[in-house]
C-alpha atoms as a PDB file:
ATOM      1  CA  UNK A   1       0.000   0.000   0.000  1.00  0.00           C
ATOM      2  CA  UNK A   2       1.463   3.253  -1.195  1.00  0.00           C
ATOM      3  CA  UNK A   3       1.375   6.483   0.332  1.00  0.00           C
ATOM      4  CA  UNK A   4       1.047   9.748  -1.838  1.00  0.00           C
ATOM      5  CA  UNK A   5       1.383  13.073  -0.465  1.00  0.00           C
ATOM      6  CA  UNK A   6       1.240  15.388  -3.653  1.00  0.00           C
ATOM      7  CA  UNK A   7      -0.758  15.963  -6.331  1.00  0.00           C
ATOM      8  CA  UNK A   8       1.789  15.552  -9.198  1.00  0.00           C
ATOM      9  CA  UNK A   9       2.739  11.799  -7.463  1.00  0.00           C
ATOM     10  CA  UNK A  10      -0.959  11.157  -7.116  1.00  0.00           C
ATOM     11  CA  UNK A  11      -1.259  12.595 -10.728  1.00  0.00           C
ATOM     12  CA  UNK A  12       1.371  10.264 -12.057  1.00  0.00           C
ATOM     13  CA  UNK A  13       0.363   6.936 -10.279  1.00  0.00           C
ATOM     14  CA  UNK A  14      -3.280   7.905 -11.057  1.00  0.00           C
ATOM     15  CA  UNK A  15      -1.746   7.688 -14.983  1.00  0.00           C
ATOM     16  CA  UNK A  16       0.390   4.635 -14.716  1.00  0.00           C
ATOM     17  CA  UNK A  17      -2.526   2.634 -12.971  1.00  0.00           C
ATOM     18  CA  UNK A  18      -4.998   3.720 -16.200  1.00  0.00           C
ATOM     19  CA  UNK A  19      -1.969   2.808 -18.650  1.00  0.00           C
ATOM     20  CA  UNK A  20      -1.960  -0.881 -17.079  1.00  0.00           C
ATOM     21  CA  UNK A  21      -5.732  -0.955 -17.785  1.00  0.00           C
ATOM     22  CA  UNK A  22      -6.876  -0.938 -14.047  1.00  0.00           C
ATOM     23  CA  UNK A  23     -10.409   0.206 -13.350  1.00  0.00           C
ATOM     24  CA  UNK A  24      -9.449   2.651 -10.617  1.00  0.00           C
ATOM     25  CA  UNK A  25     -11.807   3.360  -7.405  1.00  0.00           C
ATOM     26  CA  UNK A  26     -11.563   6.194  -5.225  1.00  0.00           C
ATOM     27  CA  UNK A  27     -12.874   6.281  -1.307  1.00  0.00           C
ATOM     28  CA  UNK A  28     -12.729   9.839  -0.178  1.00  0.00           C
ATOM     29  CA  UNK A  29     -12.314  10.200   3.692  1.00  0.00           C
ATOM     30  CA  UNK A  30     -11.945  12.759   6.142  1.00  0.00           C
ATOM     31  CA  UNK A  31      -9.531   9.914   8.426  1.00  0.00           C
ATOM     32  CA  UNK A  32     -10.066   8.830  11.607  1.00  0.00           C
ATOM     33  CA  UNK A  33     -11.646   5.745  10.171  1.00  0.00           C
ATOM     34  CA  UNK A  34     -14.248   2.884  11.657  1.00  0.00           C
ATOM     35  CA  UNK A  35     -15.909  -0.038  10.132  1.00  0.00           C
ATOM     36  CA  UNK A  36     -18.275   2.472   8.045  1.00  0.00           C
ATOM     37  CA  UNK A  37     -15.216   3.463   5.779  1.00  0.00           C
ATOM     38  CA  UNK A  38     -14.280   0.332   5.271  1.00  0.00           C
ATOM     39  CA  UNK A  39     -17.571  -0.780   4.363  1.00  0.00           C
ATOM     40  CA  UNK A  40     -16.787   1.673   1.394  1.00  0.00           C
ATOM     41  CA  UNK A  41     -13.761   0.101   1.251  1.00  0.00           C
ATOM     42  CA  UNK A  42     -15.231  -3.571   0.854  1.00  0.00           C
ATOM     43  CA  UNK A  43     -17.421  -1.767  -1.925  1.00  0.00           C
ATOM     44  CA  UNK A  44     -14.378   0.089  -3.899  1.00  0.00           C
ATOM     45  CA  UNK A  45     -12.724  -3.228  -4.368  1.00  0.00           C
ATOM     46  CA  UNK A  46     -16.221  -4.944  -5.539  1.00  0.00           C
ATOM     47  CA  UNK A  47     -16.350  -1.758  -8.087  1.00  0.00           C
ATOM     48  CA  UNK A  48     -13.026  -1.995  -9.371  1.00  0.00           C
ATOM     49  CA  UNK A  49      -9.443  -3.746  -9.092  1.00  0.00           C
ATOM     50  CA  UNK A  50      -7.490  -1.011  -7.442  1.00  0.00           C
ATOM     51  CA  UNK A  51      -8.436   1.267  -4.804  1.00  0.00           C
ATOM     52  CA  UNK A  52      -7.220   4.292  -3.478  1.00  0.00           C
ATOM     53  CA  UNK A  53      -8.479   6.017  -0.647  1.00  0.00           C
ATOM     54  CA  UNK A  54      -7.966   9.755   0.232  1.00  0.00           C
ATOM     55  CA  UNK A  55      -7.801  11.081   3.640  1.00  0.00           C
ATOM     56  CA  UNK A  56      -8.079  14.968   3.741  1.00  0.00           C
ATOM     57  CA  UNK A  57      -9.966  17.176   6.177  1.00  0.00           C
ATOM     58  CA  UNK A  58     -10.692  19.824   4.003  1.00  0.00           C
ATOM     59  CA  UNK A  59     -11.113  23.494   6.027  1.00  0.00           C
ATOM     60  CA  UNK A  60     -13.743  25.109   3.393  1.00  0.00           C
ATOM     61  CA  UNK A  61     -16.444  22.606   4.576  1.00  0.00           C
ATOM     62  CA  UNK A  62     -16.255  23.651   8.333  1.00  0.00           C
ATOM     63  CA  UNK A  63     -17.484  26.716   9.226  1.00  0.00           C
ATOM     64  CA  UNK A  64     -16.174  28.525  11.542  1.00  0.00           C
ATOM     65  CA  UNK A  65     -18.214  28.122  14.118  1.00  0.00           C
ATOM     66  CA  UNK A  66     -17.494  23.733  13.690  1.00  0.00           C
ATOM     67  CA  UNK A  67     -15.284  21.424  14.473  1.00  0.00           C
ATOM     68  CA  UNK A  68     -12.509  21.969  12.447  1.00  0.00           C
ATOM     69  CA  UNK A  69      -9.965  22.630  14.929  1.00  0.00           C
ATOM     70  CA  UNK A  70     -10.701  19.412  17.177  1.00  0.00           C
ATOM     71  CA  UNK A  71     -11.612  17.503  14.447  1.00  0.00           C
ATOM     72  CA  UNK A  72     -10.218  13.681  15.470  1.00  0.00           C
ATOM     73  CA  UNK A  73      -7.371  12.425  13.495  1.00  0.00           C
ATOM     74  CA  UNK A  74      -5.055   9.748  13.664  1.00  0.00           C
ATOM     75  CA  UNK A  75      -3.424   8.772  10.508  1.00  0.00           C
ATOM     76  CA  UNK A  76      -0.811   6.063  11.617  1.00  0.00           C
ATOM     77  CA  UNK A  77      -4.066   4.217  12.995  1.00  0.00           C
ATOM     78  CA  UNK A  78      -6.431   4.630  10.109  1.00  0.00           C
ATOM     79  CA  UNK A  79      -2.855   3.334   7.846  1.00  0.00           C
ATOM     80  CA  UNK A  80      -3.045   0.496   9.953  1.00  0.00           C
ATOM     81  CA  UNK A  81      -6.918   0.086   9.705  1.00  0.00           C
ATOM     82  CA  UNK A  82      -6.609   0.058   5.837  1.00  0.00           C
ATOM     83  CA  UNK A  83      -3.600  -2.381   5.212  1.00  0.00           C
ATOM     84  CA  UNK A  84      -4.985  -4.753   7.351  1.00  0.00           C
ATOM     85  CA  UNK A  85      -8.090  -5.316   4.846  1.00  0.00           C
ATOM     86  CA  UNK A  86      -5.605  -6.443   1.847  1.00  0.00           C
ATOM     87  CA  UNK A  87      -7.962  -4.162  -0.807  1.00  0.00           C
ATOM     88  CA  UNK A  88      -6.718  -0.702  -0.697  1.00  0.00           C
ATOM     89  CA  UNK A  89      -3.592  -0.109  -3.059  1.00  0.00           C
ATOM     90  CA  UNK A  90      -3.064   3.616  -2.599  1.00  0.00           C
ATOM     91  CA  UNK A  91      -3.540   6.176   0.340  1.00  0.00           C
ATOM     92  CA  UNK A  92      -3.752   9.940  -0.658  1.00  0.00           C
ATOM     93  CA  UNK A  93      -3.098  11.574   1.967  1.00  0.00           C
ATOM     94  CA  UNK A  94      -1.965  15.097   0.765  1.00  0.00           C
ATOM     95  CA  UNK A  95      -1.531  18.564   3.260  1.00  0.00           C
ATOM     96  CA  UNK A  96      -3.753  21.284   2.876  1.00  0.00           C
ATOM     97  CA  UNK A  97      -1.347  23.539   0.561  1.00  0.00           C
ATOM     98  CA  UNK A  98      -1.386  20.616  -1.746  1.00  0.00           C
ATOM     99  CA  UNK A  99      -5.069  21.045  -2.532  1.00  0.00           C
ATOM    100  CA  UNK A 100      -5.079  24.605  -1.909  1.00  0.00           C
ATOM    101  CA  UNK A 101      -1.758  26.007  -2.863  1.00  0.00           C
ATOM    102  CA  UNK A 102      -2.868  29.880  -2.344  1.00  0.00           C
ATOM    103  CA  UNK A 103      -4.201  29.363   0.644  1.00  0.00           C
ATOM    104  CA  UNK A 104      -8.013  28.580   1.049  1.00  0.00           C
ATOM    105  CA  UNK A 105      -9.086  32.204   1.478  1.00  0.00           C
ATOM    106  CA  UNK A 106      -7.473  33.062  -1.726  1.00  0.00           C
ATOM    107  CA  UNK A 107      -9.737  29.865  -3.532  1.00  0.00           C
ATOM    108  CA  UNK A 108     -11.298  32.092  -6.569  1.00  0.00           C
ATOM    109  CA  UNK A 109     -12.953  29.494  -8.562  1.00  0.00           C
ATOM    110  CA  UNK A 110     -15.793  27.206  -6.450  1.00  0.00           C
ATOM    111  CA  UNK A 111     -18.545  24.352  -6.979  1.00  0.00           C
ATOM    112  CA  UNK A 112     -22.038  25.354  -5.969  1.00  0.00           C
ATOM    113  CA  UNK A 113     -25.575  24.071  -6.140  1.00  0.00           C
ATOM    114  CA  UNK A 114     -27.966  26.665  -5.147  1.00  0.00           C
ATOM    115  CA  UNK A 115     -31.149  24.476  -5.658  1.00  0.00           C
ATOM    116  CA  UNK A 116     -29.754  21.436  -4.720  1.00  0.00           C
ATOM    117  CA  UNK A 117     -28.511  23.104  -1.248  1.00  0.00           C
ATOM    118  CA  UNK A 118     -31.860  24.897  -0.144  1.00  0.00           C
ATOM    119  CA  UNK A 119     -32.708  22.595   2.425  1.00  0.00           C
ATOM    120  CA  UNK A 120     -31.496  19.744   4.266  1.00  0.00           C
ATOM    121  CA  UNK A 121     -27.631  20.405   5.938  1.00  0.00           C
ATOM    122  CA  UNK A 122     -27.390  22.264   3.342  1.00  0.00           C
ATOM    123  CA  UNK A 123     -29.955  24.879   4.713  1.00  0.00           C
ATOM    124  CA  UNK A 124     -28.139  25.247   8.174  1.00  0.00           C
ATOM    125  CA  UNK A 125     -24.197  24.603   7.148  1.00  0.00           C
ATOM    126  CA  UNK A 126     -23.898  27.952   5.076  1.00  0.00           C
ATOM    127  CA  UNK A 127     -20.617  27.240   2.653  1.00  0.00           C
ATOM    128  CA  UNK A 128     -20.575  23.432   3.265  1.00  0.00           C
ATOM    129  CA  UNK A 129     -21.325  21.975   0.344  1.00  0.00           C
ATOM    130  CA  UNK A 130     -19.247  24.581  -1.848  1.00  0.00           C
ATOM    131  CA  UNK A 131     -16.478  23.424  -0.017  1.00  0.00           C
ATOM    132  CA  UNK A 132     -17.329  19.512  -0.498  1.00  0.00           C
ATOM    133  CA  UNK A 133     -18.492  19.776  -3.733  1.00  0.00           C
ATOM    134  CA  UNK A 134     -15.006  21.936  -4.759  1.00  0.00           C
ATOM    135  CA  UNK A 135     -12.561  19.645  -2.592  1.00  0.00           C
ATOM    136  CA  UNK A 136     -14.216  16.571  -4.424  1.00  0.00           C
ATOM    137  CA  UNK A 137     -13.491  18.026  -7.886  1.00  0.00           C
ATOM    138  CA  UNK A 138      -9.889  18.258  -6.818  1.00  0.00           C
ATOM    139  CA  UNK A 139      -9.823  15.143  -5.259  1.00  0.00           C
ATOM    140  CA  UNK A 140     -11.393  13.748  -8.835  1.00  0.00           C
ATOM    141  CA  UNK A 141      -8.481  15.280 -10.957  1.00  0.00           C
ATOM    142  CA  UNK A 142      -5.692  13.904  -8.282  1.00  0.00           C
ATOM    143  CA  UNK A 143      -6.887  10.136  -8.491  1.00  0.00           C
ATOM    144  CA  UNK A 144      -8.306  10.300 -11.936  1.00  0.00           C
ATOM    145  CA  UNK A 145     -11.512   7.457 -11.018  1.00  0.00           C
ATOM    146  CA  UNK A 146     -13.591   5.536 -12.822  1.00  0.00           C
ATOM    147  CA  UNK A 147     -15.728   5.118  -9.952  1.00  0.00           C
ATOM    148  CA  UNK A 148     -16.422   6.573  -6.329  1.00  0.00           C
ATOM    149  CA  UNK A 149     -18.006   5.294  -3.399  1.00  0.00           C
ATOM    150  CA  UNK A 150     -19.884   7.448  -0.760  1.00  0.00           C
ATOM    151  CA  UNK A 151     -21.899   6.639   2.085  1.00  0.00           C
ATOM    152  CA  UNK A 152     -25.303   7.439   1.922  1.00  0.00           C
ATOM    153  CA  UNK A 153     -25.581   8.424   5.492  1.00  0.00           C
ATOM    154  CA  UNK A 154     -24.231  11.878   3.921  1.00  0.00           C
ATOM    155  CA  UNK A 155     -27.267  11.279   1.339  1.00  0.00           C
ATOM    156  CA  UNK A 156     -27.551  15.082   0.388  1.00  0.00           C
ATOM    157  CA  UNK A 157     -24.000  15.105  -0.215  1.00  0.00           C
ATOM    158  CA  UNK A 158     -24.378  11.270  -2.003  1.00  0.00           C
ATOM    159  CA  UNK A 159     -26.767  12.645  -4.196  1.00  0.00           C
ATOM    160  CA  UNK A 160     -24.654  16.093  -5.395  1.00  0.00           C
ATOM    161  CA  UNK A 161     -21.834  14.370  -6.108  1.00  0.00           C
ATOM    162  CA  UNK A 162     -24.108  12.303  -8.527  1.00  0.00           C
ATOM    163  CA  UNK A 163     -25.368  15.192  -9.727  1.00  0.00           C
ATOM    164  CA  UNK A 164     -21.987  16.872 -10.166  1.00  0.00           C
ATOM    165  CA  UNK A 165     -20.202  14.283 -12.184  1.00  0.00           C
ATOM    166  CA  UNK A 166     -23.627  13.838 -14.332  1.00  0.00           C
ATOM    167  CA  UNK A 167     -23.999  17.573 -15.043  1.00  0.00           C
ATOM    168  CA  UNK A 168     -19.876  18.059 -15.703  1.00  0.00           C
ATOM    169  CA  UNK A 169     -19.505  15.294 -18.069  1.00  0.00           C
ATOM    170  CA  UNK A 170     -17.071  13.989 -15.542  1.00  0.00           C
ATOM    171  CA  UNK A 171     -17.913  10.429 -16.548  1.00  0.00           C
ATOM    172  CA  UNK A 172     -17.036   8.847 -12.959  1.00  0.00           C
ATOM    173  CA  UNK A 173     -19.541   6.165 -11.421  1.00  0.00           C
ATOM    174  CA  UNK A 174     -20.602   7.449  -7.925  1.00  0.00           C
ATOM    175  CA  UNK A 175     -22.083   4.412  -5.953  1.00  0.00           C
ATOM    176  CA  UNK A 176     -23.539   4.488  -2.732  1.00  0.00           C
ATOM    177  CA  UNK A 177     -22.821   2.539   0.024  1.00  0.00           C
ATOM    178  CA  UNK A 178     -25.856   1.730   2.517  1.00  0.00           C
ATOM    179  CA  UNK A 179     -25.091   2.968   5.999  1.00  0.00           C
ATOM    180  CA  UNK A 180     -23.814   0.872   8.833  1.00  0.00           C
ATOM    181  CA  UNK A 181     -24.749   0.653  12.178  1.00  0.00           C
ATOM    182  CA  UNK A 182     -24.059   0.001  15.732  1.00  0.00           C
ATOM    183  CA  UNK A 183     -25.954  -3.271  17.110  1.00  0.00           C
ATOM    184  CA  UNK A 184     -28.391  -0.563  18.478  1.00  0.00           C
ATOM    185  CA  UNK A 185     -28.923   1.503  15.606  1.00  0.00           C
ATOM    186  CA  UNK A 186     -27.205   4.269  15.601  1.00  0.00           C
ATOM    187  CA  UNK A 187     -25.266   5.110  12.306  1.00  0.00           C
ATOM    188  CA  UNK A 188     -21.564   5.163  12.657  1.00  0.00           C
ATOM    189  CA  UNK A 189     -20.008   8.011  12.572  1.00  0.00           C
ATOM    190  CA  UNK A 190     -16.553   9.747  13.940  1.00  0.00           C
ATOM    191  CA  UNK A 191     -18.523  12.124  15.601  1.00  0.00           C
ATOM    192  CA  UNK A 192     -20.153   9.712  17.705  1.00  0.00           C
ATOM    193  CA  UNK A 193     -16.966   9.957  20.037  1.00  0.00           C
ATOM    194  CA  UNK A 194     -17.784  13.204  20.954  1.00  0.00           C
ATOM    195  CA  UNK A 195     -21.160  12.285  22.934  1.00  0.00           C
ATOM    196  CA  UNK A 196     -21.034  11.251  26.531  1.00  0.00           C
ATOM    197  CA  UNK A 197     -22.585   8.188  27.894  1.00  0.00           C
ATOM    198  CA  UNK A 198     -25.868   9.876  28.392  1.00  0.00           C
ATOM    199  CA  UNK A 199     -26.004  11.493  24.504  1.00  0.00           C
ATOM    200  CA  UNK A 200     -25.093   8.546  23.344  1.00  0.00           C
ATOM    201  CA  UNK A 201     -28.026   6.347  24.776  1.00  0.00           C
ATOM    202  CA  UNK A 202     -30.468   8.895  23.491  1.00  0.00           C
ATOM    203  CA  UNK A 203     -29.108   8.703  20.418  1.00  0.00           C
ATOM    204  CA  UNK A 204     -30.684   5.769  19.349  1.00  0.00           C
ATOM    205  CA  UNK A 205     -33.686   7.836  18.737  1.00  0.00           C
ATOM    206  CA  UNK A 206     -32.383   8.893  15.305  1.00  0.00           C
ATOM    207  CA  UNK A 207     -32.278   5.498  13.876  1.00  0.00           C
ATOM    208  CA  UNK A 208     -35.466   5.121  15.333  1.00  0.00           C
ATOM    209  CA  UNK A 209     -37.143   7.958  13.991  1.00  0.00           C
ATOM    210  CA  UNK A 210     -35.968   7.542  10.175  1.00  0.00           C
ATOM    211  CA  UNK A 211     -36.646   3.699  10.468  1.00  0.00           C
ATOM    212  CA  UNK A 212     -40.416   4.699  11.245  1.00  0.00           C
ATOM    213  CA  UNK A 213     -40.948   6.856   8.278  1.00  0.00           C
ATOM    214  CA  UNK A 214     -39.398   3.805   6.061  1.00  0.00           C
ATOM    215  CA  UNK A 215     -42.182   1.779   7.710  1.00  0.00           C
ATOM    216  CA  UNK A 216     -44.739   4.630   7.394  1.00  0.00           C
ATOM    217  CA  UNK A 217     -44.113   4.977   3.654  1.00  0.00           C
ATOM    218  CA  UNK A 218     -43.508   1.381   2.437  1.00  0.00           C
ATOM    219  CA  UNK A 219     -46.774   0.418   4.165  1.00  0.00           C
ATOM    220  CA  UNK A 220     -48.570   3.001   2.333  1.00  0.00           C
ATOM    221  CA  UNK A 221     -48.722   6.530   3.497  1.00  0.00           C
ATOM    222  CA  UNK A 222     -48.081   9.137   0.392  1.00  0.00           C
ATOM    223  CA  UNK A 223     -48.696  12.750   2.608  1.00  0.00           C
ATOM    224  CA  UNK A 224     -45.235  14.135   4.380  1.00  0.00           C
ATOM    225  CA  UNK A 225     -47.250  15.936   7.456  1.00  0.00           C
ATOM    226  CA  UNK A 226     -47.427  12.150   9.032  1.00  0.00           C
ATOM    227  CA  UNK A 227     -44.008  11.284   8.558  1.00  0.00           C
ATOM    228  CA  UNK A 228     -42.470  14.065   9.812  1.00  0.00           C
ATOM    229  CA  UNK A 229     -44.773  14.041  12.683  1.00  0.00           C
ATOM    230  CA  UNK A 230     -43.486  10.688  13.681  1.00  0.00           C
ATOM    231  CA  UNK A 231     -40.081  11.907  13.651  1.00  0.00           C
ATOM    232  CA  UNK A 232     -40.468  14.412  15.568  1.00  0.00           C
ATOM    233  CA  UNK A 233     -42.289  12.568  18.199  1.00  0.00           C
ATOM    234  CA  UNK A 234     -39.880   9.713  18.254  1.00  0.00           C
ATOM    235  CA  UNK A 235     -36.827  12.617  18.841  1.00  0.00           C
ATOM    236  CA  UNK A 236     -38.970  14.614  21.239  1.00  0.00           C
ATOM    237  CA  UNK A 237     -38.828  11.095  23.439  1.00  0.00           C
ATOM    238  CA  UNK A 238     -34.795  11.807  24.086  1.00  0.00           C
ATOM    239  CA  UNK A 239     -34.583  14.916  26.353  1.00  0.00           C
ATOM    240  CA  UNK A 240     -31.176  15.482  25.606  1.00  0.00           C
ATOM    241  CA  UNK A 241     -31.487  15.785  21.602  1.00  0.00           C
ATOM    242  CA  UNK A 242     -32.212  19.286  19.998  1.00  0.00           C
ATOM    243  CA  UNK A 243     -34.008  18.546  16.675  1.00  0.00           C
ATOM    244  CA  UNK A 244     -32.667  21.040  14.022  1.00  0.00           C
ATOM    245  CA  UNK A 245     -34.647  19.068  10.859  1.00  0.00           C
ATOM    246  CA  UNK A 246     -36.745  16.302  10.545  1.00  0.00           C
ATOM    247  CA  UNK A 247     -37.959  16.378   5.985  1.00  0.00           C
ATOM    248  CA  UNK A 248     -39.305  14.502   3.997  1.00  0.00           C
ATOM    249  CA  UNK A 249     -37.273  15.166   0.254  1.00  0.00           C
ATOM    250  CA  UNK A 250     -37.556  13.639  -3.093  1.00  0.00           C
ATOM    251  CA  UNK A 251     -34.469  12.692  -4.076  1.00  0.00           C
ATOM    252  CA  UNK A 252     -33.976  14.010  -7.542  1.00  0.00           C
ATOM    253  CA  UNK A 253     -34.535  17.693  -6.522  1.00  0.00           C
ATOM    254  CA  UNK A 254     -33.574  17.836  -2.531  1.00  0.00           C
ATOM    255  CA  UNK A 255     -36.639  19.822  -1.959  1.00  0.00           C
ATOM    256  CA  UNK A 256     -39.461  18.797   0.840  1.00  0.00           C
ATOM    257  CA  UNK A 257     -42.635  17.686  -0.813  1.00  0.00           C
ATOM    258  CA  UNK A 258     -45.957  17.401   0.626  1.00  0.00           C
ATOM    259  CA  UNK A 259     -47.393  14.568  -1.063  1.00  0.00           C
ATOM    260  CA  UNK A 260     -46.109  11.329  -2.954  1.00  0.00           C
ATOM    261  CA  UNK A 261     -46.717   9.106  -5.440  1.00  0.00           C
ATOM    262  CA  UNK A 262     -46.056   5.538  -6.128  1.00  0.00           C
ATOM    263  CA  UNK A 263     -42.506   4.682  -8.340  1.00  0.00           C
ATOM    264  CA  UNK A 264     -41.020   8.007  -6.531  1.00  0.00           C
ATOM    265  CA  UNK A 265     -37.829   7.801  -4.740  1.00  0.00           C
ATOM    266  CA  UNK A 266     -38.270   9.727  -1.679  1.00  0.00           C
ATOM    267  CA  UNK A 267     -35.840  10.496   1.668  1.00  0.00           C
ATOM    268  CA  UNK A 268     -36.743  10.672   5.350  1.00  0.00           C
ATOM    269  CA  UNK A 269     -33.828  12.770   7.201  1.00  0.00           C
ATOM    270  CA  UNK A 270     -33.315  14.172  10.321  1.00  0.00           C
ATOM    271  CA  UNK A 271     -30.536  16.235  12.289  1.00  0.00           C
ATOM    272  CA  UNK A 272     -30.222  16.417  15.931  1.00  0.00           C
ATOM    273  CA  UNK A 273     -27.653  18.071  18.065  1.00  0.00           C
ATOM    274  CA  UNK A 274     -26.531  16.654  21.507  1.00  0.00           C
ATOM    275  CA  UNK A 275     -25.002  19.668  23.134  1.00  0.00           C
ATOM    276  CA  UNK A 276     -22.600  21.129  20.294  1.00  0.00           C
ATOM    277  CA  UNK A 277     -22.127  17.540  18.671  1.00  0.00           C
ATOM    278  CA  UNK A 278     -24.806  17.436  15.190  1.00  0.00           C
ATOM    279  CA  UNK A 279     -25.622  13.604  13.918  1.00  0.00           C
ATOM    280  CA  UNK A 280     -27.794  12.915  10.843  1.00  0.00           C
ATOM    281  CA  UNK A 281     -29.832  10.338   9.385  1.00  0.00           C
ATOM    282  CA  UNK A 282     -32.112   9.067   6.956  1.00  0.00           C
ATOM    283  CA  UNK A 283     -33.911   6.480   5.090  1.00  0.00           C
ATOM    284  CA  UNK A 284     -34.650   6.106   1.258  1.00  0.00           C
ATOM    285  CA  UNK A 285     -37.565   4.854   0.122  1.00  0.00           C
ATOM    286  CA  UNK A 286     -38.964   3.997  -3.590  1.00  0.00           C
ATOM    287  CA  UNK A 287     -42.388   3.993  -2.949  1.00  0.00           C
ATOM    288  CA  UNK A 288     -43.835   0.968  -3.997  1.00  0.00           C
ATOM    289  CA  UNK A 289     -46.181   0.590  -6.956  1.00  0.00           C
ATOM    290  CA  UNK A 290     -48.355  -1.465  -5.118  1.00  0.00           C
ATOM    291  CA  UNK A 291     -50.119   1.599  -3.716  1.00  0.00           C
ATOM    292  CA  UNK A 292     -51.212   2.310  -7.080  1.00  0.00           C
END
């Protein structure tokens, strides 16, 4: 397993690997990696027959009010994590001048999606997804993919990054990885760490409330109100959780919809702070055409 800390060597393996006819699949990380990433992982290596994963924690997605600055990371460990699953070929691990050589500030050129950004995280993260949606597009031209894998616990960002290589003629894949889960429920994330024991019994209620509006809307019920209702309830039931969104979004357009119909492909998400740490979740649901 190499390690690449520039863009020209990532650049130049990136070429070799497509001159040997490799199908090449990238994993994009922020480190500090658990059994979710290498889920994606398990998935690159299905997609293609060499993987490289990038760990970067890019400063334009944080605002400054987040967690940039205590942001976990321990890259000798998350090394370790990835050599020990034999499928990952390449880590790209490059420093922040690398992908922003005048400085982030100085960053004149950015990737936006006003529509696509309305509501969701995207509503209450002012600047986020610019800065995903630009550090991806480097991150694209450093490992030169066919394909990349995302989890769809991020599903707004899942669902850009679709949207992004679609509308740019980019030609890379984008798959998406289901989301795993503690034995409890909750959705694994690095953030989790941050919640006490307390938070992170109440937590549970996420899962809980996103796995009710699956039920809710595979068994038949095509109005929003309900669902979201639900949701709410089921988070109102943790006393320690602040709800900051609980939508109901078709996926196509990222916008809240009051009614749906049967063959749509529709999201249940929800946000929740514990104190100052934020968790998401969500279902996806094609409506079935049995409610016809």
């Amino acid at each position: 397993m190499q390690v690449l800390r520039t863009t020209a060597q990532m650049q130049a393996y990136a070429d070799e690997q497509r001159r040997k006819g490799h199908r090449l699949v990238l994993v994009p990380t922020m480190g500090t990696l658990h059994a979710g990433h290498l889920a994606l992982v398990n998935r690159a290596r299905r997609e293609g027959d060499h993987v490289t994963v990038s760990i970067f924690v890019n400063p334009t997605q944080f605002s400054p009010d987040e967690d940039l600055a205590s942001y976990p990371c321990d890259f000798e460990a998350d090394c370790d994590a990835l050599g020990s699953t034999g499928k990952v070929d390449a880590v790209f691990a490059p420093e922040v001048d690398e992908l922003y050589p005048d400085g982030a500030e100085a960053q004149a050129i950015w990737i936006t999606s006003p529509e696509l950004t309305k509501y969701l995280c995207g509503q209450y993260r002012p600047g986020h997804f610019r800065g995903v949606l630009t550090v991806v597009l480097k991150l694209f031209a450093c490992c030169k993919p066919h394909v990349a894998v995302f989890g769809l616990k991020d599903a707004q960002q899942f669902y850009l990054l679709r949207r992004l290589s679609h509308d740019l003629a980019l030609g890379i894949h984008i798959a998406g990885e289901p989301t795993v889960r503690e034995a409890d429920g909750l959705a694994l994330s690095s953030r989790n760490a941050y919640l006490n024991s307390a938070e992170r019994a109440q937590a549970v209620v996420l899962s809980r409330a996103v796995a009710q509006a699956r039920e809710l809307m595979e068994h038949g019920q095509q109005q929003s109100a309900p669902v979201v209702a639900k949701m709410t309830s089921i988070i109102a039931q943790a006393p320690l959780a602040t709800l900051q969104y609980a939508e109901v979004v078709r996926t196509d357009t990222l916008v809240p919809v009051k009614a749906f119909s049967p063959g749509d492909e529709i999201m249940a998400a929800v946000a929740v702070y514990f104190d100052r740490t934020r968790l998401i979740d969500n279902a996806i649901v094609k409506i079935p055409l049995s409610q016809c």
